[in-house]
N, C-alpha and C. Protein backbone atom coordinates (compact mmCIF):
# COMPACT_ATOMS: atom_id res chain seq x y z
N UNK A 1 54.09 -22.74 -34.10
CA UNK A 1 53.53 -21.68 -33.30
C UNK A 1 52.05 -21.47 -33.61
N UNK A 2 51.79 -21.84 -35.00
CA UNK A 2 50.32 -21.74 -35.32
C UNK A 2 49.84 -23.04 -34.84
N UNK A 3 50.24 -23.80 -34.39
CA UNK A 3 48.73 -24.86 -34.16
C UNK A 3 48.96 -24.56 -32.27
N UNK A 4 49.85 -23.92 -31.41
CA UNK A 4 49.42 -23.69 -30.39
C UNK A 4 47.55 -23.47 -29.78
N UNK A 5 47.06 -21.99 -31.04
CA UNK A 5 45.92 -21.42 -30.42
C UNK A 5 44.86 -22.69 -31.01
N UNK A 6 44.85 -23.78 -31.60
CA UNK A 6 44.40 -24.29 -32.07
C UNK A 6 44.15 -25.77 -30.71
N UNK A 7 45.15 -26.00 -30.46
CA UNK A 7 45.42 -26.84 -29.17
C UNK A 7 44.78 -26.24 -28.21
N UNK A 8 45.07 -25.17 -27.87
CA UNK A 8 44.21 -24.43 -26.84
C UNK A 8 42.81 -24.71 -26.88
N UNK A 9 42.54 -24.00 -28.03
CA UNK A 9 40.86 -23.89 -28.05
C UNK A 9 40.06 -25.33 -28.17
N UNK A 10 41.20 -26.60 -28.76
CA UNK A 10 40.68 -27.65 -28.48
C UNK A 10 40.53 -28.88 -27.11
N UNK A 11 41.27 -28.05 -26.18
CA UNK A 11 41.46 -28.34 -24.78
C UNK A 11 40.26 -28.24 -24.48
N UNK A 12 40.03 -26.40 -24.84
CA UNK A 12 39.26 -25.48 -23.74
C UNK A 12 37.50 -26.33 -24.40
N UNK A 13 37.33 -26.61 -25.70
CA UNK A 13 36.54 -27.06 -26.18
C UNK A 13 35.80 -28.93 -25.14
N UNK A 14 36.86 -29.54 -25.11
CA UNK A 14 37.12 -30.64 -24.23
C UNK A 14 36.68 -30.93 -23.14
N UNK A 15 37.62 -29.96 -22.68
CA UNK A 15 36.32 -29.46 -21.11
C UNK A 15 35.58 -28.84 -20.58
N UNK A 16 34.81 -27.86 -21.88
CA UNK A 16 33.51 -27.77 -21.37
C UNK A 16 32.66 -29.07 -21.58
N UNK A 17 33.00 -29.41 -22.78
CA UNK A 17 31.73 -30.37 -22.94
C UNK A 17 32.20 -31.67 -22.04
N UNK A 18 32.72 -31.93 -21.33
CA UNK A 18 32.91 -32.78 -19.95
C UNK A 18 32.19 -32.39 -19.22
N UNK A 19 32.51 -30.73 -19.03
CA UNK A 19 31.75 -30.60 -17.88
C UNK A 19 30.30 -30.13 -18.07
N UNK A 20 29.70 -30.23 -19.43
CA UNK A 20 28.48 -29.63 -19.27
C UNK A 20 27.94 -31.26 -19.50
N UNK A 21 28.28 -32.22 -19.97
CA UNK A 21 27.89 -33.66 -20.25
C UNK A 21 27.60 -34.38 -18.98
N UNK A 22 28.26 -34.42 -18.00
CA UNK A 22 28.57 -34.61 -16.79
C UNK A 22 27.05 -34.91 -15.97
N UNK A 23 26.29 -33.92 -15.67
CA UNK A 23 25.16 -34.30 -15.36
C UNK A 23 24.11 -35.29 -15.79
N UNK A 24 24.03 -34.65 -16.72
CA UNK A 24 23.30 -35.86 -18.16
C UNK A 24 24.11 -37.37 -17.71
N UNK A 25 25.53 -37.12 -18.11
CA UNK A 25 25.84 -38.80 -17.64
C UNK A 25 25.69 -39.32 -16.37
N UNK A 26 25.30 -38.62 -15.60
CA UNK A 26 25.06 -39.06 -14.04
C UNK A 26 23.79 -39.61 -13.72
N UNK A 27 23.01 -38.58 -14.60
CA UNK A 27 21.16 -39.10 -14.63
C UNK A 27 20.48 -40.19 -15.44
N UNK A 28 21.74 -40.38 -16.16
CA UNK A 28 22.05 -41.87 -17.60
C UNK A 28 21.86 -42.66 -16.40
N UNK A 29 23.51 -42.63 -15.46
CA UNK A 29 24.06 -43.85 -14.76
C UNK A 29 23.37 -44.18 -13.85
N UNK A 30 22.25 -42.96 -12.75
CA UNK A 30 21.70 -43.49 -12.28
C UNK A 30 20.16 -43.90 -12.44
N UNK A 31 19.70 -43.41 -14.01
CA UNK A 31 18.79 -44.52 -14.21
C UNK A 31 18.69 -46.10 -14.43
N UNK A 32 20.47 -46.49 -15.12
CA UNK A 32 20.73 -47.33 -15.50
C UNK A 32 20.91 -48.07 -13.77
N UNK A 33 21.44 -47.68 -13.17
CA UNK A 33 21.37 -48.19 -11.43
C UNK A 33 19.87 -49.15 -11.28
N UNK A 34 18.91 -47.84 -11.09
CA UNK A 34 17.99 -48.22 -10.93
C UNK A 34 17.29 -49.47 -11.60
N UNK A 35 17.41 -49.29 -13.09
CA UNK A 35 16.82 -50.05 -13.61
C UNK A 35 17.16 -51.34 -13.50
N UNK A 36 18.76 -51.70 -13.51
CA UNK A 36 19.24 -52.53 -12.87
C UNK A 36 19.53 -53.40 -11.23
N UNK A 37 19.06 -52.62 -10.66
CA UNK A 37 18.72 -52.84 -9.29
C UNK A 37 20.44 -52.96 -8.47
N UNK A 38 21.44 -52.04 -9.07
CA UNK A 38 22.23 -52.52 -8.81
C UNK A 38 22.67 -50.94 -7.57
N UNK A 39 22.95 -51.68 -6.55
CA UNK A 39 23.42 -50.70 -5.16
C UNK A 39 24.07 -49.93 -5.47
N UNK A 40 25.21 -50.78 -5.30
CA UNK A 40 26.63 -50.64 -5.39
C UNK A 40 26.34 -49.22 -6.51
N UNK A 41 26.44 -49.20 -7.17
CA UNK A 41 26.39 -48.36 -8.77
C UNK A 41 25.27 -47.17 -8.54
N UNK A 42 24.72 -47.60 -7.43
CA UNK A 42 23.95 -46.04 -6.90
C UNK A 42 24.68 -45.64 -6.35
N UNK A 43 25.14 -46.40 -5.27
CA UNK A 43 25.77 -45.29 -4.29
C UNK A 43 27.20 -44.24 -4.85
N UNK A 44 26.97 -44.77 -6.30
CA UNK A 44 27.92 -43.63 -7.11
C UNK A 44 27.25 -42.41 -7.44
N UNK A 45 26.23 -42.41 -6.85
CA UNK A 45 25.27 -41.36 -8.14
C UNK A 45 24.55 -40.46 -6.79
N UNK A 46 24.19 -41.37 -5.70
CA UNK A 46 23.76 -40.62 -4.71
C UNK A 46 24.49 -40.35 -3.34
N UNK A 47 24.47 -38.79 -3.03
CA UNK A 47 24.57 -38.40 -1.79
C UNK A 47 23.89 -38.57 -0.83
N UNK A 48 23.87 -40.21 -0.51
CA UNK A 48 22.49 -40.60 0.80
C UNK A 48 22.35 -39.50 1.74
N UNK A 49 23.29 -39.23 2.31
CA UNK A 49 23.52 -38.31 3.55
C UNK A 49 22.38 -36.76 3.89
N UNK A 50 23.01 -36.08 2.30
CA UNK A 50 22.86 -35.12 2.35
C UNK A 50 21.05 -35.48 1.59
N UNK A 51 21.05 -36.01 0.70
CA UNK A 51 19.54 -36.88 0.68
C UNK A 51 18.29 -36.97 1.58
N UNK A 52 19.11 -37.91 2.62
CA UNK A 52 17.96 -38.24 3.64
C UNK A 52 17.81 -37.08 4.45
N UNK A 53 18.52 -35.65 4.73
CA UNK A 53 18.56 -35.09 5.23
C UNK A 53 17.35 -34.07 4.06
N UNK A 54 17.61 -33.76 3.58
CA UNK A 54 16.76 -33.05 2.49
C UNK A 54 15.10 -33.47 2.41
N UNK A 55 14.99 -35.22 2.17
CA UNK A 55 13.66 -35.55 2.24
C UNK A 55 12.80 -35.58 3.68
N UNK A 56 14.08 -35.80 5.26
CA UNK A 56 13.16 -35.44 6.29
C UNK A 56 12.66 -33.86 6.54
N UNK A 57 14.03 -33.20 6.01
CA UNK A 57 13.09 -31.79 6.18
C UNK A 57 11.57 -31.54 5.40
N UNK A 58 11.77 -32.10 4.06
CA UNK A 58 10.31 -31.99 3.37
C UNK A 58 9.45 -32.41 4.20
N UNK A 59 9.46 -33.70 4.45
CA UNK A 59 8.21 -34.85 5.29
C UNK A 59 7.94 -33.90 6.94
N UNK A 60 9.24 -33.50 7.00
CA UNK A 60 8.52 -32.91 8.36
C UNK A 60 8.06 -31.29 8.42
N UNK A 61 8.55 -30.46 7.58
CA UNK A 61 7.64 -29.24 6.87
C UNK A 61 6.08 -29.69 6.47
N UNK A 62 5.92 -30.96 5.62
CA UNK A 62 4.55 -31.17 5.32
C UNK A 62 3.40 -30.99 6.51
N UNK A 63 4.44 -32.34 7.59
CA UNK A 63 3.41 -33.09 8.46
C UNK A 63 3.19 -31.64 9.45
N UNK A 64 3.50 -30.47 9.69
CA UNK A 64 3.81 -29.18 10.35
C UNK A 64 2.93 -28.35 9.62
N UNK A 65 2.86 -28.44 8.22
CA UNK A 65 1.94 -27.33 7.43
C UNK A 65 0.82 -28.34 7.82
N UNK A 66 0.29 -29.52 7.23
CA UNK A 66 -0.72 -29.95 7.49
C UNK A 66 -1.56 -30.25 8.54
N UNK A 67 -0.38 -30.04 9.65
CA UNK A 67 -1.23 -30.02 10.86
C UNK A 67 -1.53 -28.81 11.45
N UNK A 68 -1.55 -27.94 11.05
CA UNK A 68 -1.94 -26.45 11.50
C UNK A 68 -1.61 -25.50 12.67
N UNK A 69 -1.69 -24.63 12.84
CA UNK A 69 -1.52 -23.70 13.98
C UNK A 69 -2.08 -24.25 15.01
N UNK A 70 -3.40 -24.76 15.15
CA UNK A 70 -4.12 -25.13 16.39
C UNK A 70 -3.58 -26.27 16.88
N UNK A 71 -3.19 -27.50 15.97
CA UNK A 71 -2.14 -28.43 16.69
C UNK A 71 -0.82 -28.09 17.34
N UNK A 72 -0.23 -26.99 16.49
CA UNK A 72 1.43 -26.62 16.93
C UNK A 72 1.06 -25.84 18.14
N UNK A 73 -0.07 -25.08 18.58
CA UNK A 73 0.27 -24.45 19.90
C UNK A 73 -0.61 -25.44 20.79
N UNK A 74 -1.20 -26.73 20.74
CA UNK A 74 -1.63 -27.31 21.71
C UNK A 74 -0.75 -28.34 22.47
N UNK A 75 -0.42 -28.44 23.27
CA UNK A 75 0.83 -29.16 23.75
C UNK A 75 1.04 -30.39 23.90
N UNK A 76 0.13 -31.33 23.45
CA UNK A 76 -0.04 -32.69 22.99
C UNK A 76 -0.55 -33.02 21.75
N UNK A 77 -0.59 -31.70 21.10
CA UNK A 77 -0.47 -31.31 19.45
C UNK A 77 1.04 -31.32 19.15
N UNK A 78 1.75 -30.46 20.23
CA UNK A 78 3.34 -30.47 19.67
C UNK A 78 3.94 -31.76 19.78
N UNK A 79 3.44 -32.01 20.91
CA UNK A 79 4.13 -33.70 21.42
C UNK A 79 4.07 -34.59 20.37
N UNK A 80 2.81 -34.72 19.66
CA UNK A 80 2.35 -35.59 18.97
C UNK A 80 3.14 -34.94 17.41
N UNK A 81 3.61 -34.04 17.09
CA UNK A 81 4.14 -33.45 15.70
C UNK A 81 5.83 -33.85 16.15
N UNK A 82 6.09 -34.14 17.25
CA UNK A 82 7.79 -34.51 17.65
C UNK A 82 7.96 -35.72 17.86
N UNK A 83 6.65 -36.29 17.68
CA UNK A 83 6.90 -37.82 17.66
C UNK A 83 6.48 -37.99 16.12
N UNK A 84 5.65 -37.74 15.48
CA UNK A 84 5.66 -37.78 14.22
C UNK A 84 7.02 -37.31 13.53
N UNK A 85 7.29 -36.43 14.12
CA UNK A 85 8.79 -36.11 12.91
C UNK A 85 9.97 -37.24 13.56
N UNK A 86 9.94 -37.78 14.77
CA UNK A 86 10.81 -39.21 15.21
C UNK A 86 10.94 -39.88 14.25
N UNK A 87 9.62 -40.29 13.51
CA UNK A 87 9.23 -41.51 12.94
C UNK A 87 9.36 -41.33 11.55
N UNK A 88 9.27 -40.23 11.33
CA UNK A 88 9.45 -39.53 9.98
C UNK A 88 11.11 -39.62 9.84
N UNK A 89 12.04 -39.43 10.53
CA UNK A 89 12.84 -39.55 10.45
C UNK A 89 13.72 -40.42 10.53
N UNK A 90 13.47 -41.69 11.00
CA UNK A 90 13.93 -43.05 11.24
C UNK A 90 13.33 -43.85 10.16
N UNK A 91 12.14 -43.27 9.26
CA UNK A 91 11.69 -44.49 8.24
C UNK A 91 12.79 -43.81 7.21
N UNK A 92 12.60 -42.38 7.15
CA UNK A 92 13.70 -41.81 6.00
C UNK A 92 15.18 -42.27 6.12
N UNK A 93 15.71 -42.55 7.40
CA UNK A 93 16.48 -42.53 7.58
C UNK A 93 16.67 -44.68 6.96
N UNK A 94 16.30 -45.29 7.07
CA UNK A 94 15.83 -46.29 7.13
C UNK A 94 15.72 -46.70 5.16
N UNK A 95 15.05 -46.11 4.46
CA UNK A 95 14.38 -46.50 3.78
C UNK A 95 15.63 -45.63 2.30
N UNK A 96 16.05 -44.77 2.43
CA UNK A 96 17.23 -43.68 1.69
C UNK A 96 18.72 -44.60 2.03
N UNK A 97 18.76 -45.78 1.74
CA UNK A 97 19.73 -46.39 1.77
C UNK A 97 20.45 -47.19 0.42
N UNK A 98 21.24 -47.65 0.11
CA UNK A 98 21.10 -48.48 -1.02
C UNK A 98 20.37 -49.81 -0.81
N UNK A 99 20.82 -50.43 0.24
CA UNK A 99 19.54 -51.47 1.21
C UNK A 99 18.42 -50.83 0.75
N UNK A 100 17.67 -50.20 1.31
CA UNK A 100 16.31 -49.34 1.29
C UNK A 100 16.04 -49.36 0.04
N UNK A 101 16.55 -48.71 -0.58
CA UNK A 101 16.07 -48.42 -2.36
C UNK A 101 16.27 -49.95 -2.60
N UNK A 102 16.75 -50.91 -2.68
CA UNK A 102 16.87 -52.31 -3.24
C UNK A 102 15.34 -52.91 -2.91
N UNK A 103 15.22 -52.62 -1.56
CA UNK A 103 14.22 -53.33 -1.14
C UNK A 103 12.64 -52.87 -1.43
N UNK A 104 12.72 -51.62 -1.74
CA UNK A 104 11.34 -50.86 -2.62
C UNK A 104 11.45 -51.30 -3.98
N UNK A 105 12.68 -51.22 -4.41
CA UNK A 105 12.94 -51.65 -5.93
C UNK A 105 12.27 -52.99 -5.91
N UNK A 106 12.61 -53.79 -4.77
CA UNK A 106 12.10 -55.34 -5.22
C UNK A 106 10.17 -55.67 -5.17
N UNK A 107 10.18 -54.79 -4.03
CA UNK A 107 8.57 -54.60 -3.76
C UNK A 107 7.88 -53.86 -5.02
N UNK A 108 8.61 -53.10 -5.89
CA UNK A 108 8.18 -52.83 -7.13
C UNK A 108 7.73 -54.09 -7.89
N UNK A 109 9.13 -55.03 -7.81
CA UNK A 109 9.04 -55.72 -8.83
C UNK A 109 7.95 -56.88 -8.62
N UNK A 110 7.49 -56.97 -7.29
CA UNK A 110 6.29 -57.96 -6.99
C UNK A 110 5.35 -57.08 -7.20
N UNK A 111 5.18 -56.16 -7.25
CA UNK A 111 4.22 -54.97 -7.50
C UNK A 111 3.45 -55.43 -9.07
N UNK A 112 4.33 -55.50 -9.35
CA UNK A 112 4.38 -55.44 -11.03
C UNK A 112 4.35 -56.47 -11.35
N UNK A 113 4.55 -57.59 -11.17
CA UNK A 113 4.47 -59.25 -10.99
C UNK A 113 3.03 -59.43 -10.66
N UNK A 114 2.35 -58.73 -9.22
CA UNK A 114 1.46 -59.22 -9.36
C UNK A 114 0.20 -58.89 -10.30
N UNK A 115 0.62 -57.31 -10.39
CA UNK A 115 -0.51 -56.46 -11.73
C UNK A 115 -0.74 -57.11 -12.64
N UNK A 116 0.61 -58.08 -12.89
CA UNK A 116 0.65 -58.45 -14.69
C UNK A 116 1.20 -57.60 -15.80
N UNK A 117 1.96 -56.48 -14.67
CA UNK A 117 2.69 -55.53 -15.89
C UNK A 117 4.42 -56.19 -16.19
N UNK A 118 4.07 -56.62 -17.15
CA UNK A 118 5.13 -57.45 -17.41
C UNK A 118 6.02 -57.44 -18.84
N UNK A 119 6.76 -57.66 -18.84
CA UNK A 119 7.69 -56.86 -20.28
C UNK A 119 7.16 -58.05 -21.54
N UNK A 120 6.35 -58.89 -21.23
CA UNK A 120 5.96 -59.35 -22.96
C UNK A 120 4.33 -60.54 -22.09
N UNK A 121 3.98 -60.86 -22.96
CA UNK A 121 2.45 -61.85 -22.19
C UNK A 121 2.97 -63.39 -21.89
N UNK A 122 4.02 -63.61 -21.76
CA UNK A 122 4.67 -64.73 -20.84
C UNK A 122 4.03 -64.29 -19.87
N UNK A 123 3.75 -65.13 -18.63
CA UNK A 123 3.36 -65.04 -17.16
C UNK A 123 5.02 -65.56 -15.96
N UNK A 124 5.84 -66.11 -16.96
CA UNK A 124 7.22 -66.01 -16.45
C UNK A 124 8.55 -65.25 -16.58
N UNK A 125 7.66 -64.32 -17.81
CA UNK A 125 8.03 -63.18 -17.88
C UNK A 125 9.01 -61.69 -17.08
N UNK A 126 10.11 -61.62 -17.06
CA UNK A 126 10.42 -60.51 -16.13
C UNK A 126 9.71 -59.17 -16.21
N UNK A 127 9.40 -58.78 -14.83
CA UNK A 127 7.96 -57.29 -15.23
C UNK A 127 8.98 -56.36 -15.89
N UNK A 128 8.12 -55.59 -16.00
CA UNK A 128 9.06 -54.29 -16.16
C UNK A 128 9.65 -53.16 -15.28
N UNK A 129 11.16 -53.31 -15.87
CA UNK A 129 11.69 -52.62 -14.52
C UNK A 129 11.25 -50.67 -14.51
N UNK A 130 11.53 -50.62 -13.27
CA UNK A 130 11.52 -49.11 -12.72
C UNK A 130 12.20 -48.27 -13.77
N UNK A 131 11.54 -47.61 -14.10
CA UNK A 131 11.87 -46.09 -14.65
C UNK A 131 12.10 -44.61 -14.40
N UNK A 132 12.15 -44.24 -13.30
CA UNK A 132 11.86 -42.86 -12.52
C UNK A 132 12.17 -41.96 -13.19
N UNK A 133 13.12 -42.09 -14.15
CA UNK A 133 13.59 -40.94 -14.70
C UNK A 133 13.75 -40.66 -16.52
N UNK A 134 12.38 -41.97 -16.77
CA UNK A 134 11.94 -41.83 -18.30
C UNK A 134 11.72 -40.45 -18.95
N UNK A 135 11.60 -39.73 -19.64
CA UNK A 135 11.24 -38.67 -20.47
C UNK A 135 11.20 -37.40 -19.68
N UNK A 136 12.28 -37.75 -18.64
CA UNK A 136 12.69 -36.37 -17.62
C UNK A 136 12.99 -35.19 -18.44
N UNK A 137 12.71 -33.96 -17.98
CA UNK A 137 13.20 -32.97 -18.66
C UNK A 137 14.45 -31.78 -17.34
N UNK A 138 15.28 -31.73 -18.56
CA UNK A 138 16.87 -31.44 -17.89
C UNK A 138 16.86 -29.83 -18.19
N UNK A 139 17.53 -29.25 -16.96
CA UNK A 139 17.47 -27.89 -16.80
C UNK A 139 19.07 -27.71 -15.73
N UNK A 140 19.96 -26.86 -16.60
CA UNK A 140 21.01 -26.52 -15.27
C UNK A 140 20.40 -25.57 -14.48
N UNK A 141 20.62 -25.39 -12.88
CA UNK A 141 20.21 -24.17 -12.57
C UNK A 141 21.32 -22.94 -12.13
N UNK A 142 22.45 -23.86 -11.99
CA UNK A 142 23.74 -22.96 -12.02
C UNK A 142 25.08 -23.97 -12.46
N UNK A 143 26.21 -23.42 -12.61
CA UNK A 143 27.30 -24.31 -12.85
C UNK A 143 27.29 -25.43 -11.50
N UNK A 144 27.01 -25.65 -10.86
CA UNK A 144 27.01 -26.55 -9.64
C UNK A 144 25.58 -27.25 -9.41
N UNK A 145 23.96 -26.95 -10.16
CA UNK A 145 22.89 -27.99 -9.97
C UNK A 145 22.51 -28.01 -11.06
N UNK A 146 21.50 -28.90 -11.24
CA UNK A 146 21.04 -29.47 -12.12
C UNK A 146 19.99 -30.50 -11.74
N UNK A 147 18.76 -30.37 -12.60
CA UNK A 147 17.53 -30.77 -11.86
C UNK A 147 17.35 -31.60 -13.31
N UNK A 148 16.47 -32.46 -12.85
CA UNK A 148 15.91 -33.41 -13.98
C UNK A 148 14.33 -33.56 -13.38
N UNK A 149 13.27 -33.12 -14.18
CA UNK A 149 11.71 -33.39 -13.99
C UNK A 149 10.88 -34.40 -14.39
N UNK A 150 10.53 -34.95 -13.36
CA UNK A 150 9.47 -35.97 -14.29
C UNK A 150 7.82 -35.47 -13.71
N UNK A 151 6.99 -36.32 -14.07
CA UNK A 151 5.81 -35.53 -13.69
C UNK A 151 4.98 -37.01 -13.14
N UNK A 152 3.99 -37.15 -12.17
CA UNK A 152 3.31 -38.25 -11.83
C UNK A 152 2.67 -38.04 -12.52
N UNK A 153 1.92 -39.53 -12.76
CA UNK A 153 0.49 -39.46 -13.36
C UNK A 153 -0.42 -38.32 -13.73
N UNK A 154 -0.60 -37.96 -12.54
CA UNK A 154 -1.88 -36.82 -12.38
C UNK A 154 -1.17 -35.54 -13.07
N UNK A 155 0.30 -35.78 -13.50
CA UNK A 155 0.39 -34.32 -13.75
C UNK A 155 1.54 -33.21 -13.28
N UNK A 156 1.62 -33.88 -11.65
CA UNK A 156 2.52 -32.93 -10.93
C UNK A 156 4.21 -33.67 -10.89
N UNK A 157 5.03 -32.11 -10.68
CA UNK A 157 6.44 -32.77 -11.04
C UNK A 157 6.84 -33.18 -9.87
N UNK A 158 8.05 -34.02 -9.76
CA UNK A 158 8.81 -34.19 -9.16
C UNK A 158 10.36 -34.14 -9.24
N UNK A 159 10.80 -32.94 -8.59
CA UNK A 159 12.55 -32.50 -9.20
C UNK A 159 13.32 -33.21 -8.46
N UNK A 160 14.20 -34.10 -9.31
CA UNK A 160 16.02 -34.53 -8.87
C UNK A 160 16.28 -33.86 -8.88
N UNK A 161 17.45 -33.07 -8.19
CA UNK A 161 18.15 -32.06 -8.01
C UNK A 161 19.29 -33.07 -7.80
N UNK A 162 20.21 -32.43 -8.64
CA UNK A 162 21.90 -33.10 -8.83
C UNK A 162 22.97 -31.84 -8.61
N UNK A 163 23.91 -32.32 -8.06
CA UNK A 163 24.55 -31.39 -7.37
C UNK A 163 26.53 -31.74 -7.76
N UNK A 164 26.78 -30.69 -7.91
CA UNK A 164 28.48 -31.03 -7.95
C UNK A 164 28.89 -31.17 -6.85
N UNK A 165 29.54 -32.47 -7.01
CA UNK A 165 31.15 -32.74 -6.03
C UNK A 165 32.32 -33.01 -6.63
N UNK A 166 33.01 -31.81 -6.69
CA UNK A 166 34.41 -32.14 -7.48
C UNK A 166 34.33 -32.03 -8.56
N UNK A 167 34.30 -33.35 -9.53
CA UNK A 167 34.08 -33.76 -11.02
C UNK A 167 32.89 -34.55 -11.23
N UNK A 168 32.41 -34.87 -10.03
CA UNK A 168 31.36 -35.95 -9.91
C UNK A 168 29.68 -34.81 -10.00
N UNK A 169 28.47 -36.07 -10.37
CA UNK A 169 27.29 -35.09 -9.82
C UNK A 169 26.65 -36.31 -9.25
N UNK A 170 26.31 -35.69 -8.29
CA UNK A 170 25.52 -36.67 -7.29
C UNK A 170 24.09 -36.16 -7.02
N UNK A 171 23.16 -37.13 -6.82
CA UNK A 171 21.81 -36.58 -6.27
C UNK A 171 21.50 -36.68 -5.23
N UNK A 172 21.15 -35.09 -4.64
CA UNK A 172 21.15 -34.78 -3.49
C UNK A 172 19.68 -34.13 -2.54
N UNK A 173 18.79 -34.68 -3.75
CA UNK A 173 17.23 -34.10 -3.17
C UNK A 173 16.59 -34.39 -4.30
N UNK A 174 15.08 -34.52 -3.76
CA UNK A 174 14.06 -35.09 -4.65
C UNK A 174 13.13 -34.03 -4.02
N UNK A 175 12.55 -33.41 -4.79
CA UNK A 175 11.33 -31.96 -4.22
C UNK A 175 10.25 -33.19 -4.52
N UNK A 176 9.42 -33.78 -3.91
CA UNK A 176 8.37 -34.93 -3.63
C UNK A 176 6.99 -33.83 -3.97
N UNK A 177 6.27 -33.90 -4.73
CA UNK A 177 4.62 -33.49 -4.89
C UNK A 177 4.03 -33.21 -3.43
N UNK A 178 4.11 -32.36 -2.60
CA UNK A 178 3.95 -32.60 -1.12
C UNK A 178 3.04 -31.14 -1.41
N UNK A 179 1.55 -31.06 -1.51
CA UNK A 179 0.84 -30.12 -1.90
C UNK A 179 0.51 -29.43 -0.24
């Protein structure tokens, strides 16, 4: 009867730290995706859907703030902001794929091939792969998100936002430096 409360509390112990680990291992798996260039093994990690839907609203909030009041009420100002968000939305739509990400991933890797950034001074050398989510800094923002930060160059962040489904965390938005 005494090791009951003991079982208990080692359950209850169990699954929190599942479920507070959970994110962290998701932002592991899908760096390890990335770095590996492997699809398949993203599309465990990401919610394309709800994704591409997230980054056209950004791109087309931007291209709307940046084009100002005097374009949005001129009527081949609007025309021209509804064909911009078309296009905005068919490259996102286009490019937020596991296809898509493979194929930037690879244009990285000629990227980096041709710089000469390369993982040792061989010139046959494999470059070095993608990192997006090196020395991220991890923040829950409720039992259901969880953001991971990295910062560009210059400074400014850019938030993953990871999201619960079920038992799973998937990433479901990238807040892009869009000043």
């Amino acid at each position: 009867m005494k090791k009951l409360p003991w079982l208990v509390l080692a359950v209850v112990v169990l699954l929190a730290g599942a479920w507070f680990s959970g994110p962290y291992l998701a932002v592991r798996g899908l760096a390890q995706a990335i770095e590996t260039r492997d699809t398949t093994r993203l599309d465990r990690y990401v919610d394309f859907p709800l994704l591409r839907a997230n980054l056209r609203a950004q791109l087309n909030d931007y291209v709307v703030r940046r084009a100002g009041p005097e374009v949005q009420s001129n009527r081949i100002g609007a025309l021209l902001l509804s064909a911009s968000q078309t296009l905005t939305g068919t490259a996102v739509d286009a490019m937020v794929t596991p296809t898509g990400i493979d194929v930037v991933l690879q244009g990285h890797t000629l990227w980096k091939r041709a710089s000469n950034d390369l993982d040792s001074t061989d010139a046959y050398a494999a470059p070095r792969a993608a990192r997006p989510l090196q020395g991220a800094e991890h923040h829950f923002e409720s039992l259901s998100r969880f953001t991971a930060t990295t910062h560009t160059p210059d400074g400014t962040p850019v938030v993953f936002v990871l999201q619960r489904h079920g038992l799973r965390w998937k990433l479901v938005n990238i807040v892009l430096p869009l000043q």
